[in-house]
N, C-alpha and C. Protein backbone atom coordinates (compact mmCIF):
# COMPACT_ATOMS: atom_id res chain seq x y z
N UNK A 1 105.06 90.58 111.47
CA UNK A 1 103.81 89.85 111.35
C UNK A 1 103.97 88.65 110.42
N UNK A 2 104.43 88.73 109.56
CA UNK A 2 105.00 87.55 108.06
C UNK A 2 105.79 86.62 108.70
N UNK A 3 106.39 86.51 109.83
CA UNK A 3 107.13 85.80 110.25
C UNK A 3 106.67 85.12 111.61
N UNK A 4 105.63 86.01 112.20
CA UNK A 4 105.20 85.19 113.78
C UNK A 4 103.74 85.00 113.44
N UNK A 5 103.04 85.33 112.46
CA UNK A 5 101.19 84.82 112.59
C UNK A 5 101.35 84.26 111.02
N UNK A 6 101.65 84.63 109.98
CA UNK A 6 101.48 83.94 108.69
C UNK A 6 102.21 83.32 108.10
N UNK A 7 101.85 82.38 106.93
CA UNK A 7 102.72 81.39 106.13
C UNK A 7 101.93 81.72 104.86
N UNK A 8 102.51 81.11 103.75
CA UNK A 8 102.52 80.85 102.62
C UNK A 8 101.80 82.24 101.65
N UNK A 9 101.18 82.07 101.21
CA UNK A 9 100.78 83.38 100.09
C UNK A 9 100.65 84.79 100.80
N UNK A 10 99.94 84.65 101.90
CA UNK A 10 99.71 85.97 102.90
C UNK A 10 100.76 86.22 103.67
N UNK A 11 101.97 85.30 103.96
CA UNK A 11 103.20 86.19 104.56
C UNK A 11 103.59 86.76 103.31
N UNK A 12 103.85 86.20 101.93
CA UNK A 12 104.29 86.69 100.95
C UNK A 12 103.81 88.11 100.76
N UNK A 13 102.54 88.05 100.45
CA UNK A 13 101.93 89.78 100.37
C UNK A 13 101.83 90.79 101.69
N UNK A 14 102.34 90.23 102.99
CA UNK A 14 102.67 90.98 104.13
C UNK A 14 104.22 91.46 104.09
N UNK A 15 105.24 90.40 103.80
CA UNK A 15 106.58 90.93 103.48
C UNK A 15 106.25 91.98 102.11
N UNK A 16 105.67 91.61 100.89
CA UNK A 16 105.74 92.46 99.73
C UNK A 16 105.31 93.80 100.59
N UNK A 17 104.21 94.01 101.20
CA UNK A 17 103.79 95.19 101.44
C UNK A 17 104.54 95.75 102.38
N UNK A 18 105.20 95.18 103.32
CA UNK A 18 106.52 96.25 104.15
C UNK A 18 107.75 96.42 103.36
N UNK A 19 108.09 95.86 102.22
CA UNK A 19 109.33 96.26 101.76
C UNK A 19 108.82 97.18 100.97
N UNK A 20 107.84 97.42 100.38
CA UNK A 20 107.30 98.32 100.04
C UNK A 20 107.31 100.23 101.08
N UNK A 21 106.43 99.52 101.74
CA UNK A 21 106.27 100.76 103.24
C UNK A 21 107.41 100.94 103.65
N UNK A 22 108.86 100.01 103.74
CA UNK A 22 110.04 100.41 104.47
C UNK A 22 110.93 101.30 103.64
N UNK A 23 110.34 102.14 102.44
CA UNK A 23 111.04 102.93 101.75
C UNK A 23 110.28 103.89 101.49
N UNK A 24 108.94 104.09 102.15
CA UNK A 24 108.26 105.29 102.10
C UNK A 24 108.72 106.40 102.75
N UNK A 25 109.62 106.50 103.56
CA UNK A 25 110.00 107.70 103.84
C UNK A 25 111.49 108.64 103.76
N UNK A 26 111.72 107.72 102.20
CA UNK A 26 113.17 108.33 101.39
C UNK A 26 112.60 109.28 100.80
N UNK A 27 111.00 109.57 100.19
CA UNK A 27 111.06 111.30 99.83
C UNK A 27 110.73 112.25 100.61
N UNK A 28 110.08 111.81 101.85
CA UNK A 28 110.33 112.60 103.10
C UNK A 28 111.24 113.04 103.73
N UNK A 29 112.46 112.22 104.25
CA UNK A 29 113.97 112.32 104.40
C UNK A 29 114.62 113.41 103.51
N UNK A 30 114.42 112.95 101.89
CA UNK A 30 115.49 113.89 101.10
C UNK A 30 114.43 115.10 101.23
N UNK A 31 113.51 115.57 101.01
CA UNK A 31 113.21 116.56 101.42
C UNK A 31 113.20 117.49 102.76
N UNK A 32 113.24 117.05 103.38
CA UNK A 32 113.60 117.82 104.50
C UNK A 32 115.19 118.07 104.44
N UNK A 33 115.91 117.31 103.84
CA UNK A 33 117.41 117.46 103.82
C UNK A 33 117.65 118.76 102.98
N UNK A 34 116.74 118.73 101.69
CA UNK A 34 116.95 120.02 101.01
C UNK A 34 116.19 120.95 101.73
N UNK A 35 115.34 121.08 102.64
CA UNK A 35 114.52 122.40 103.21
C UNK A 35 115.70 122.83 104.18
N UNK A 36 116.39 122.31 105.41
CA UNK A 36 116.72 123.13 105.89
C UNK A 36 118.57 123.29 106.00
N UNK A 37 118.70 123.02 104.57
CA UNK A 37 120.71 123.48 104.62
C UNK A 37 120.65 124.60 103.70
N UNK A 38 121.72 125.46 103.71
CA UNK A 38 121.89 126.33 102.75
C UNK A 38 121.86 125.90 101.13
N UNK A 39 120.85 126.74 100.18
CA UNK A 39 120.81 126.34 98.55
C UNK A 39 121.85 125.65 98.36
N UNK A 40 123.03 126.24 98.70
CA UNK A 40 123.99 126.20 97.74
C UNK A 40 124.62 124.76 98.45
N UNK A 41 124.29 124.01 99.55
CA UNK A 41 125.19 122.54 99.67
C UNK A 41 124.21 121.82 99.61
N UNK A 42 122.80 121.88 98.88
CA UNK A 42 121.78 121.22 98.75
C UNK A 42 122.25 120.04 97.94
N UNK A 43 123.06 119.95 97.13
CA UNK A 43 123.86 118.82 96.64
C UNK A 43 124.29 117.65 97.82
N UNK A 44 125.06 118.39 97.87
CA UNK A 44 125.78 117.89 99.17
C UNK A 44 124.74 116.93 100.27
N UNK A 45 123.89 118.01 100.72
CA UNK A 45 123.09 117.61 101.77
C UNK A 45 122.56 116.15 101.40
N UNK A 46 121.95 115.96 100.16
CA UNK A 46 121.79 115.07 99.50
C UNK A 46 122.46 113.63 99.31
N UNK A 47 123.38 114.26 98.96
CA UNK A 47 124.48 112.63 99.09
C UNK A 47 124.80 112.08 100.16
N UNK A 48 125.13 113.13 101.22
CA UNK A 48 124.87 112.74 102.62
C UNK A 48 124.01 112.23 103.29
N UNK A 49 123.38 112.23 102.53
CA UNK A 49 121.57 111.64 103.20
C UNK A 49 121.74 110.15 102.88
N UNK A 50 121.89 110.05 101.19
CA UNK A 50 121.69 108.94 100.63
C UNK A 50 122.87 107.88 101.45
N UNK A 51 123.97 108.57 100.86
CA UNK A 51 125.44 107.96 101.77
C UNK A 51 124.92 107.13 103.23
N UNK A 52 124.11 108.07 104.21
CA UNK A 52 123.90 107.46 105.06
C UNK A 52 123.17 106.32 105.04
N UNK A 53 122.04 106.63 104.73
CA UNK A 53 121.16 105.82 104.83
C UNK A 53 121.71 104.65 104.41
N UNK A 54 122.75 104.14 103.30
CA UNK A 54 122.79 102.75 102.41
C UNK A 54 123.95 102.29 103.55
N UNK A 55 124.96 103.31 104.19
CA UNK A 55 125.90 102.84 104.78
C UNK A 55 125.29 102.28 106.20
N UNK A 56 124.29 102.81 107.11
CA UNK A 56 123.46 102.03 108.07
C UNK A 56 122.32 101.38 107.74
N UNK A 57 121.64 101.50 106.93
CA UNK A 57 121.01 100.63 106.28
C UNK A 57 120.83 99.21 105.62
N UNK A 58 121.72 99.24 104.55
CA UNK A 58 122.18 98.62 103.16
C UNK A 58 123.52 97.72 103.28
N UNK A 59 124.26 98.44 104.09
CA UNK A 59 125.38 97.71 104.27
C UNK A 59 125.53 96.70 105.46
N UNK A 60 125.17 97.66 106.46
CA UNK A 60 124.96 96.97 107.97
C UNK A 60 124.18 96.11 108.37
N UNK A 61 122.71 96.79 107.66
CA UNK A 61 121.31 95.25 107.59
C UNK A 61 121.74 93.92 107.62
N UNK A 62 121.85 93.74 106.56
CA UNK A 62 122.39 92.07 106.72
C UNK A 62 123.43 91.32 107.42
N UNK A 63 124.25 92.44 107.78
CA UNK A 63 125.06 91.58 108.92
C UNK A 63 124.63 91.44 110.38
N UNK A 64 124.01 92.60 110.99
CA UNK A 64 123.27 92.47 111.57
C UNK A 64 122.26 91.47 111.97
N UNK A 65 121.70 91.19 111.23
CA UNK A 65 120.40 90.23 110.41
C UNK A 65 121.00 88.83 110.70
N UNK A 66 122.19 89.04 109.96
CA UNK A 66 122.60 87.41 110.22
C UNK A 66 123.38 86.92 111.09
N UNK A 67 123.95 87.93 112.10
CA UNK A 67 124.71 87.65 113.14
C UNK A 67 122.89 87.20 114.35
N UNK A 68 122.05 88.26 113.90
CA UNK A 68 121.00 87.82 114.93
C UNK A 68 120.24 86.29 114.41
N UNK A 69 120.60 86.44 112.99
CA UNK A 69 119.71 84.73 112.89
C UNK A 69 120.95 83.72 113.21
N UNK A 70 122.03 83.91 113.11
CA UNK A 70 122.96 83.03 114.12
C UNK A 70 122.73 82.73 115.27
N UNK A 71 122.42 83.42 115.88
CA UNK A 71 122.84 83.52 117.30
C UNK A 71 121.10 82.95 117.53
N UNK A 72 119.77 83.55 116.94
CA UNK A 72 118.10 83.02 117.02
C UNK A 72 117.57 82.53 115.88
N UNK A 73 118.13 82.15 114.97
CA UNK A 73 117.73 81.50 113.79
C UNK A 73 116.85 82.83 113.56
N UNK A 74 116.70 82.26 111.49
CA UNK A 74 116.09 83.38 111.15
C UNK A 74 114.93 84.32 111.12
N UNK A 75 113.90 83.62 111.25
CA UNK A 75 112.26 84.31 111.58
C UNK A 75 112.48 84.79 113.09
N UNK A 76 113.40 84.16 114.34
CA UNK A 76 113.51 85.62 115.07
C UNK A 76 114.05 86.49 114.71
N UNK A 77 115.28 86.39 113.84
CA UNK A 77 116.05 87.60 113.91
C UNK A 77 115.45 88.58 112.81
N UNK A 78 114.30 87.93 111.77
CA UNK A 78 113.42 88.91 111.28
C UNK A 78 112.08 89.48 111.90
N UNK A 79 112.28 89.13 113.49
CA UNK A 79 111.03 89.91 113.89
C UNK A 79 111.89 91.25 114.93
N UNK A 80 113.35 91.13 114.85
CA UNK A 80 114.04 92.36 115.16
C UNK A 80 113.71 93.46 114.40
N UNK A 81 113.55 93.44 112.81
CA UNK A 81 113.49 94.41 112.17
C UNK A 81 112.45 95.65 112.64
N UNK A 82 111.27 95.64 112.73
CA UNK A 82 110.76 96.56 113.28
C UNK A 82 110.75 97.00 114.16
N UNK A 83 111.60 96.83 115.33
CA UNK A 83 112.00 97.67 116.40
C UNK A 83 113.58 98.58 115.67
N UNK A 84 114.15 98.69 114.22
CA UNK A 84 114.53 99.13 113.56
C UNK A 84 114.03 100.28 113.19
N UNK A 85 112.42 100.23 112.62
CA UNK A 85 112.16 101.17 112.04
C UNK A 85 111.51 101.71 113.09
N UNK A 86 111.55 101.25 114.26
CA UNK A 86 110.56 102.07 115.15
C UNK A 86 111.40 103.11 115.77
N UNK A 87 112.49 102.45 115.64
CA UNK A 87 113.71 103.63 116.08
C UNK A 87 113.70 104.85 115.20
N UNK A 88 113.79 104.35 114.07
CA UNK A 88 113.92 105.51 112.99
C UNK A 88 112.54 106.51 113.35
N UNK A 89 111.37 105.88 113.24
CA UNK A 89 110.50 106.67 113.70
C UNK A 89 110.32 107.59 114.52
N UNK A 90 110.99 107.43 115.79
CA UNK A 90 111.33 107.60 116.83
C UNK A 90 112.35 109.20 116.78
N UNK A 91 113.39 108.51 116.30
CA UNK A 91 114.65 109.72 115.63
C UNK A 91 113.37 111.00 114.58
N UNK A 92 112.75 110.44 114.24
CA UNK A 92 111.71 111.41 112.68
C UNK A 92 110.92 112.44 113.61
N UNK A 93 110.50 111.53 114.41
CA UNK A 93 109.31 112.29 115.42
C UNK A 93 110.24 113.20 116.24
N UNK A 94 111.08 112.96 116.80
CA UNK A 94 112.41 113.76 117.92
C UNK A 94 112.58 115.21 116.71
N UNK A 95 113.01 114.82 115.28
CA UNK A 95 113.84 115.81 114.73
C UNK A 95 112.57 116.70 114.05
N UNK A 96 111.17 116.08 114.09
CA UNK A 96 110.15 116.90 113.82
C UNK A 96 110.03 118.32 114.90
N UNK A 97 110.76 118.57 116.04
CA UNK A 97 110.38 119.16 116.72
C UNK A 97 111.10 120.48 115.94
N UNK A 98 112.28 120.26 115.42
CA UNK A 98 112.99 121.49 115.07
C UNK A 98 113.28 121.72 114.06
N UNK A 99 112.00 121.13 113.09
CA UNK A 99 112.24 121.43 111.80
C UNK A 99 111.95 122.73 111.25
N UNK A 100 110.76 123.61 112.08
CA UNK A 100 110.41 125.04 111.82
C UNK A 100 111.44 125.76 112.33
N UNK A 101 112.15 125.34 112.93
CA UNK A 101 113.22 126.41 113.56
C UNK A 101 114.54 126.60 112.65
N UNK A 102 114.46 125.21 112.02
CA UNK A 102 115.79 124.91 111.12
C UNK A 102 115.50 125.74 109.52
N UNK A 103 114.33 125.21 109.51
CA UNK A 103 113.84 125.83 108.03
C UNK A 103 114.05 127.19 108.19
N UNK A 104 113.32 128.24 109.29
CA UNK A 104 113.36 129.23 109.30
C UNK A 104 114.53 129.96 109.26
N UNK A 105 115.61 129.44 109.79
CA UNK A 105 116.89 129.92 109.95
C UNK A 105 117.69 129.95 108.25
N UNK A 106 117.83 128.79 107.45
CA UNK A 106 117.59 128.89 106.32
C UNK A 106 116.54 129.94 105.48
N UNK A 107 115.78 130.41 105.80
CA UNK A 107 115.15 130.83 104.90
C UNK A 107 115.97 132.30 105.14
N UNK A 108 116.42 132.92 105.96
CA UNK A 108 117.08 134.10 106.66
C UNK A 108 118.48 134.14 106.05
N UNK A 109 119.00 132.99 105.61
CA UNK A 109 120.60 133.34 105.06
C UNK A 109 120.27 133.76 103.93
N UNK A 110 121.81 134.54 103.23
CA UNK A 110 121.61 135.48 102.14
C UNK A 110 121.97 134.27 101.01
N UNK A 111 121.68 134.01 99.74
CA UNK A 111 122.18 133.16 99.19
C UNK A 111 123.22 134.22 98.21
N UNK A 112 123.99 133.70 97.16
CA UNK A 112 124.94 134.64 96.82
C UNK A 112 124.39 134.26 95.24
């Protein structure tokens, strides 16, 4: 929206407020990461989470980003981004289906 309907102060507080919203669902993520692995690689599960996320995220974003504002200059290749998170959404909603099944199975192992 900051990039195809607004300019000046109000794209500013439309970008502020999605970079904002585009990290609302890192305590959703790590939590579910600790609900359904065994206690004991809950560490683990964790870093793996984070690991991912920065390595497709964090690392990849901007090249991405700027191979697409190469190729469409930049305000198109920043109206790619939310078909980004719509994916992710997409993946959240898919893995919502088997999260009671996953949890439950966890809750059934013996911890030591």
């Amino acid at each position: 929206m900051a990039f195809s309907f607004y300019r000046g102060e109000i794209q500013y507080a439309v970008l502020l407020a999605a970079g904002i919203a585009a990290v609302a669902f890192v305590p959703a993520a790590v939590a579910v990461t600790q609900d359904v692995v065994h206690p004991g690689l809950r560490a683990v599960s964790l870093s793996l989470c984070v690991i991912i996320q920065h390595v497709l995220g964090s690392a990849m974003g901007p090249p991405a980003i700027g191979a697409l504002s190469d190729a469409f200059g930049l305000e198109k290749a920043m109206v790619f981004l939310p078909l980004f998170a719509l994916l992710a959404g997409i993946l959240f909603f898919i893995a919502s289906f088997f999260y009671d099944s996953d949890a439950r199975r966890v809750e059934e192992m013996e911890t030591l």
